[in-house]
Protein backbone atom coordinates (compact mmCIF):
# COMPACT_ATOMS: atom_id res chain seq x y z
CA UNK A 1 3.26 -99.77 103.29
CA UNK A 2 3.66 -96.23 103.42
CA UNK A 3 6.19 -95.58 100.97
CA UNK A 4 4.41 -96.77 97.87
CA UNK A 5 1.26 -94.54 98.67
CA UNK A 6 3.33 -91.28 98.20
CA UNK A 7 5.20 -92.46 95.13
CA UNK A 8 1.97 -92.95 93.67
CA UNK A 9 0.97 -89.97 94.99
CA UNK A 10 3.99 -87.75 93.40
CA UNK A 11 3.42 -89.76 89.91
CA UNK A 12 -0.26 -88.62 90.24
CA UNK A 13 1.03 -85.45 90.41
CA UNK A 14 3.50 -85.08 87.92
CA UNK A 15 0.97 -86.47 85.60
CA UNK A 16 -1.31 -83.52 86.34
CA UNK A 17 1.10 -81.47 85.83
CA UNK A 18 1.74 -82.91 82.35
CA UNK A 19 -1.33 -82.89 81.38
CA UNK A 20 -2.17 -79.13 82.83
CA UNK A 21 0.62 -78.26 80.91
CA UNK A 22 -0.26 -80.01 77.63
CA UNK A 23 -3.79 -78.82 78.13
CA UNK A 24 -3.36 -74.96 78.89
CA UNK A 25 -0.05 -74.02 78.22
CA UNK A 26 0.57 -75.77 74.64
CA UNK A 27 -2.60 -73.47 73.21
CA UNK A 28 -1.54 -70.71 74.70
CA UNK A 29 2.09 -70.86 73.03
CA UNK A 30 0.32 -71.57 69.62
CA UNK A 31 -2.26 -68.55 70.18
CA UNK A 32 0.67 -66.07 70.88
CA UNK A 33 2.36 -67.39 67.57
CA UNK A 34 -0.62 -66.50 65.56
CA UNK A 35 -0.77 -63.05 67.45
CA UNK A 36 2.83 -62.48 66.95
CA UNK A 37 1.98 -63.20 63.04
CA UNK A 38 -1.16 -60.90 62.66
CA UNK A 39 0.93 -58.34 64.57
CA UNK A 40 4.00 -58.77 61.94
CA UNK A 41 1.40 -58.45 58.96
CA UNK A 42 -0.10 -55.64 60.40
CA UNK A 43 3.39 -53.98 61.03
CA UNK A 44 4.42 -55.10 57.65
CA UNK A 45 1.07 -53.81 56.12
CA UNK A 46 1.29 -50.60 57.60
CA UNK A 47 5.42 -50.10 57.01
CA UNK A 48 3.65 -50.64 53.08
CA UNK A 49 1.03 -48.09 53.54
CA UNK A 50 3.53 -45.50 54.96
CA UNK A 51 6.11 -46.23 51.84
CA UNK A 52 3.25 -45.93 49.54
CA UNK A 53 2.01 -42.71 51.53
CA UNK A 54 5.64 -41.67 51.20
CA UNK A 55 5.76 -41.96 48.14
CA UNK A 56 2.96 -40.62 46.91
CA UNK A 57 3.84 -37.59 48.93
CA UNK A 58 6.92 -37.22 46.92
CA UNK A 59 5.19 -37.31 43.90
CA UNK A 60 3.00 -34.81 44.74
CA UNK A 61 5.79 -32.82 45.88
CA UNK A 62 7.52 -33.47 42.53
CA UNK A 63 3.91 -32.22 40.76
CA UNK A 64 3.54 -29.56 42.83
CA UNK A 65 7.03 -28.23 42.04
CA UNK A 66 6.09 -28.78 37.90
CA UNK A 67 2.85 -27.00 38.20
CA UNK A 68 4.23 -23.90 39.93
CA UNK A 69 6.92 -23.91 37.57
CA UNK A 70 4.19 -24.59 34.48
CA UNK A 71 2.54 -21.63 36.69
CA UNK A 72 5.26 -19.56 36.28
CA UNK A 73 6.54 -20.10 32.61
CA UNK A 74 2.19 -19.06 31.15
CA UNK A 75 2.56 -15.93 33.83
CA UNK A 76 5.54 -14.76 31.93
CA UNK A 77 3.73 -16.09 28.55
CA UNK A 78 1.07 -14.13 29.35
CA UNK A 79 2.95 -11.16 30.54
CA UNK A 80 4.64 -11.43 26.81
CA UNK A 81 1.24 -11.86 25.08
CA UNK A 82 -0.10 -8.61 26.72
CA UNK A 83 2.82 -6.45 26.09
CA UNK A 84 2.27 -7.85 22.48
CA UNK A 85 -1.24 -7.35 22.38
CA UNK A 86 -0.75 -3.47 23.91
CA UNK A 87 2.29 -3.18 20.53
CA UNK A 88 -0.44 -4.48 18.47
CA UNK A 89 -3.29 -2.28 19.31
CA UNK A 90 -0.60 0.51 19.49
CA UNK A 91 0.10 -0.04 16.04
CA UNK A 92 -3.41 -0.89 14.84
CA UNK A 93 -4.07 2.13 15.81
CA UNK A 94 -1.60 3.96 14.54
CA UNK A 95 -2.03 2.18 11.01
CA UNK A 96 -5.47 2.99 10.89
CA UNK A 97 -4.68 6.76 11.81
CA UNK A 98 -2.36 6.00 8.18
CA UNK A 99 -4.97 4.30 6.34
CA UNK A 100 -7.47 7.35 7.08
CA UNK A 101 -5.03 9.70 6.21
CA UNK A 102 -3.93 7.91 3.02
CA UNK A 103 -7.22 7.76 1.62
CA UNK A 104 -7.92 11.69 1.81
CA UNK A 105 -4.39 12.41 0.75
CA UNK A 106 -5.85 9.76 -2.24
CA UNK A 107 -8.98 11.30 -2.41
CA UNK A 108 -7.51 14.86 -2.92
CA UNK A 109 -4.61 13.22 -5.61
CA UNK A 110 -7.38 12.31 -7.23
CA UNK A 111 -9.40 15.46 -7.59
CA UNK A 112 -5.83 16.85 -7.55
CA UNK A 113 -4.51 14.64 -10.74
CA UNK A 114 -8.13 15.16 -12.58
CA UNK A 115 -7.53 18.95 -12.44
CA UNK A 116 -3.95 18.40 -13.52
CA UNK A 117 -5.01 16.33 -16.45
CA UNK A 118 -7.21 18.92 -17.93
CA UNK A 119 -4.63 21.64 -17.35
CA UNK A 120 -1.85 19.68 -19.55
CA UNK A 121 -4.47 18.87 -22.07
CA UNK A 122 -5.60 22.59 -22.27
CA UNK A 123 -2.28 23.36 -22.50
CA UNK A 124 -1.52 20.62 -25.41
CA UNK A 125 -4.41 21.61 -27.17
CA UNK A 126 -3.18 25.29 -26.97
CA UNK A 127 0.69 24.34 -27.89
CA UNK A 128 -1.35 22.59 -30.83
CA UNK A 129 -3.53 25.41 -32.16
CA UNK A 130 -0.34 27.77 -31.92
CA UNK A 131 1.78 25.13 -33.84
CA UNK A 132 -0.89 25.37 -36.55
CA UNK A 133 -0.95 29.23 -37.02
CA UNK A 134 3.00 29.64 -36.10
CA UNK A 135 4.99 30.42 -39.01
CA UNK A 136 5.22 26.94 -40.73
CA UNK A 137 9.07 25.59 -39.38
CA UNK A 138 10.53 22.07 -38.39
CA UNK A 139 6.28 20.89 -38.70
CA UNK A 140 6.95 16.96 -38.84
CA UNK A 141 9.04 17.31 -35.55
CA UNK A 142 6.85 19.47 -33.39
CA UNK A 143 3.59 17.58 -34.62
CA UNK A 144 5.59 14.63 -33.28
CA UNK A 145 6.78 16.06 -30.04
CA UNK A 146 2.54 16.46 -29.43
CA UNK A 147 1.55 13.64 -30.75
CA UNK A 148 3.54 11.51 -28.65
CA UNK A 149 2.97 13.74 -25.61
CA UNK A 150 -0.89 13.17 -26.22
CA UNK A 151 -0.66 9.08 -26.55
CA UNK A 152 1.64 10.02 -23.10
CA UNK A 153 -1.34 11.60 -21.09
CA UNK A 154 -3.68 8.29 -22.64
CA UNK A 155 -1.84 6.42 -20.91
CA UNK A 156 -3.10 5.52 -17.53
CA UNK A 157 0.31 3.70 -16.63
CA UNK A 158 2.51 6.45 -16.97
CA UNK A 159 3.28 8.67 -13.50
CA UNK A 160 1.85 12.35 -13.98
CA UNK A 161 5.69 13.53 -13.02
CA UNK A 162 6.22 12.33 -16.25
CA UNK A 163 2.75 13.77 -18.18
CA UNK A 164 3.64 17.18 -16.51
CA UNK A 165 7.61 17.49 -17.70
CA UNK A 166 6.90 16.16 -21.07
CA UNK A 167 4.94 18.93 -21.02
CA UNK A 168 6.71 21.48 -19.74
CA UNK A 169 9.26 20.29 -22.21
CA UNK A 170 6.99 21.33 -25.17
CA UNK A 171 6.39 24.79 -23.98
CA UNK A 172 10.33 25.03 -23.11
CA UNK A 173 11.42 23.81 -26.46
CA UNK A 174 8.65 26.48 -28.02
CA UNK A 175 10.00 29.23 -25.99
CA UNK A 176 13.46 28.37 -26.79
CA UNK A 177 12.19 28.78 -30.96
CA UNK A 178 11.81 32.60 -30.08
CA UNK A 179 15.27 33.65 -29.38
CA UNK A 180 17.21 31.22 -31.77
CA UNK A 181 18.36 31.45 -35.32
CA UNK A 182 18.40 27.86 -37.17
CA UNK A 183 19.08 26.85 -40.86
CA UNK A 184 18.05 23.69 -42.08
CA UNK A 185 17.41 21.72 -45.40
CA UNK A 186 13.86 21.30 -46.61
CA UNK A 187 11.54 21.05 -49.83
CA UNK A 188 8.83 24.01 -49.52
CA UNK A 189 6.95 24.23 -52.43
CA UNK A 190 7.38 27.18 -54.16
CA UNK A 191 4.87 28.29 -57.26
CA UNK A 192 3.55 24.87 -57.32
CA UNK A 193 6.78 23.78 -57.26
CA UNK A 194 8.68 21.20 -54.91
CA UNK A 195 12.39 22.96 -54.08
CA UNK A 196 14.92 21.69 -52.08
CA UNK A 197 16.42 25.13 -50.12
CA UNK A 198 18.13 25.78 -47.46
CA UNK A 199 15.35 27.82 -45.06
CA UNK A 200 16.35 30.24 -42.32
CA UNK A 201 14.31 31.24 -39.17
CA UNK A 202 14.93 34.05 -37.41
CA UNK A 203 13.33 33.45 -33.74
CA UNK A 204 9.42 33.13 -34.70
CA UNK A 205 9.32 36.14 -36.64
CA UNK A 206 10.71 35.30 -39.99
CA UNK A 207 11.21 32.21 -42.25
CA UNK A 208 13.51 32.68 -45.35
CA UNK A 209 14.77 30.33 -47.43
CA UNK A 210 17.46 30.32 -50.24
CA UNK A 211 18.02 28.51 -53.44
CA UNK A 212 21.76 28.41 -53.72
CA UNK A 213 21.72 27.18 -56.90
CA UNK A 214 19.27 29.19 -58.73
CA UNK A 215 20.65 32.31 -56.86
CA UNK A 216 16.52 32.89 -55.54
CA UNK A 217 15.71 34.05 -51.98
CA UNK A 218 12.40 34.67 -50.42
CA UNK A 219 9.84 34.66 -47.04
CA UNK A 220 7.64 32.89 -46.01
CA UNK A 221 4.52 35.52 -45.86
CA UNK A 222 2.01 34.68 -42.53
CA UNK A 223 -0.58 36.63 -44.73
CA UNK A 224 -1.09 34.47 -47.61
CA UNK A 225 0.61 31.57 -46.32
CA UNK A 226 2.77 30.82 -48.96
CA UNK A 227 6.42 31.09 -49.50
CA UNK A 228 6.92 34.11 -52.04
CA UNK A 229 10.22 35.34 -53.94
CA UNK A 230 11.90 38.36 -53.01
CA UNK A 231 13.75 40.97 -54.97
CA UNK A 232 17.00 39.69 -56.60
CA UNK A 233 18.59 42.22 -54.31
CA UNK A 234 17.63 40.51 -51.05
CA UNK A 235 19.67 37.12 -52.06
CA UNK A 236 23.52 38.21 -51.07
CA UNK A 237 22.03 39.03 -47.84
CA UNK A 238 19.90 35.82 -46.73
CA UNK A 239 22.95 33.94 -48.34
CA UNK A 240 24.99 35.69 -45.74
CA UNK A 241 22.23 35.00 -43.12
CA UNK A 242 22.17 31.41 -44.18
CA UNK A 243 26.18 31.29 -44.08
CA UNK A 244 26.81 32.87 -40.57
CA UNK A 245 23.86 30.57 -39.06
CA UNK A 246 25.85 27.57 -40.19
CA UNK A 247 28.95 28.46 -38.41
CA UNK A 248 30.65 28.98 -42.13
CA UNK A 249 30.88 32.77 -41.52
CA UNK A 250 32.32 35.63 -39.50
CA UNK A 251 28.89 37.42 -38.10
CA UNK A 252 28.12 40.14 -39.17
CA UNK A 253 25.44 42.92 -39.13
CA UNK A 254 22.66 42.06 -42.62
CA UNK A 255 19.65 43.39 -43.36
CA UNK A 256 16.53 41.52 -43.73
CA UNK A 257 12.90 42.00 -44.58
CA UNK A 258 11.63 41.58 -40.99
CA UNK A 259 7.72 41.30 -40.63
CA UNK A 260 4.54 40.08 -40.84
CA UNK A 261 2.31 41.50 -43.25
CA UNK A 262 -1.00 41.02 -41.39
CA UNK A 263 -4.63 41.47 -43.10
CA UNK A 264 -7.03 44.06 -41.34
């Protein structure tokens, strides 16, 4: 009777053990799965955090490396606009130095070109007066010559290089009149009389003139101012005059009637 007390006995037993087993050891398998889960999310959270930190860091690095080199290129930008501004100042400077000295080189043009233009107009004016009391030769072309030179010195658009030769010009071509012989065709009018002659001046001192046809020679006479007749004896010579100015004759020595006759 033994025997079936410790079967019962090892049944009990093995029951227990079942049930300990199914009662403590079941929950603690499932609680380490749930730990082992929360610990591969938190493994898997933080391997995500570090890749994002990662890469974040390599972004920065990558910004960091764009800014210093941003850095760099406005340095040198600003290393070029400095030079550029010291060039510009430099030559600010240096054109307002120019701009001061232009306007007193103006300013002294100016006072410079006024006194100029009353010199060449005194010195028209005088060419013009002496014209008029000269003896009386080539008059339509040298009241030309300073006529045009005075519409010349009117003119605000013309250089005063140009006022001041056209000048000079004048006063040449009237000094030039004093050593030079010249025969040229004209009518003078003659005892109320228009004649065509041939008229001869000698330098500014004389004016003859000869009428080839009627065989009649004479002077113009500063005195009266008139052209008068000379002797019939005078005529061979101004004809000779009149021939050797041309270029139609040998020279040769002649005799005039040089002179003025000049009233007291």
């Amino acid at each position: 009777m033994k025997t079936p007390v410790f079967e019962f006995t090892i049944k009990t037993l093995i029951y227990s053990v079942s049930l300990f087993i199914i009662t403590f050891l079941i929950p603690c398998f499932s609680f380490a799965d749930k730990e082992t889960d929360m610990v591969k999310k938190v493994i898997a959270k933080t391997t995500q955090v570090q890749k994002e930190e990662h890469l974040k860091n390599r972004k920065w690095e990558r910004d960091n490396i764009a800014l210093i080199r941003q850095l760099r290129v406005l340095r040198e930008r600003r290393e070029r606009l400095e030079t550029r501004e010291s060039k510009l100042k430099n030559k600010l400077f240096s054109r307002k130095e120019k701009v001061v000295e232009q306007k007193r080189v103006l300013k002294e043009s100016i006072i410079l070109e006024e006194k100029l233009y009353g010199y060449l107009e005194k010195l028209v004016l005088r060419l013009e007066s002496f014209t008029k009391s000269d003896i009386p030769f080539l008059l339509e072309e040298r009241k030309k010559r300073l006529a045009s030179i005075k519409e010349i010195l009117r003119d605000p658009d013309k250089a005063n290089s140009e006022k001041y030769r056209r000048v000079l010009e004048a006063v040449r071509i009237e000094t030039d009149y004093g050593d030079s012989v010249e025969v040229y065709k004209e009518k003078i009018l003659i005892d109320k009389k228009d004649v065509m002659v041939d008229l001869l001046r000698v330098g500014r001192v004389s004016l003859f003139f000869a009428n080839l046809t009627a065989k009649k020679s004479g002077f113009y006479n500063p005195s009266t101012k008139n052209y008068e007749y000379l002797p019939d004896t005078f005529f061979d010579e101004i004809k000779k005059s009149v021939e050797v100015a041309k270029g139609g004759r040998v020279p040769s020595i002649v005799k005039l009637p040089i002179g003025r006759i000049v009233t007291k």
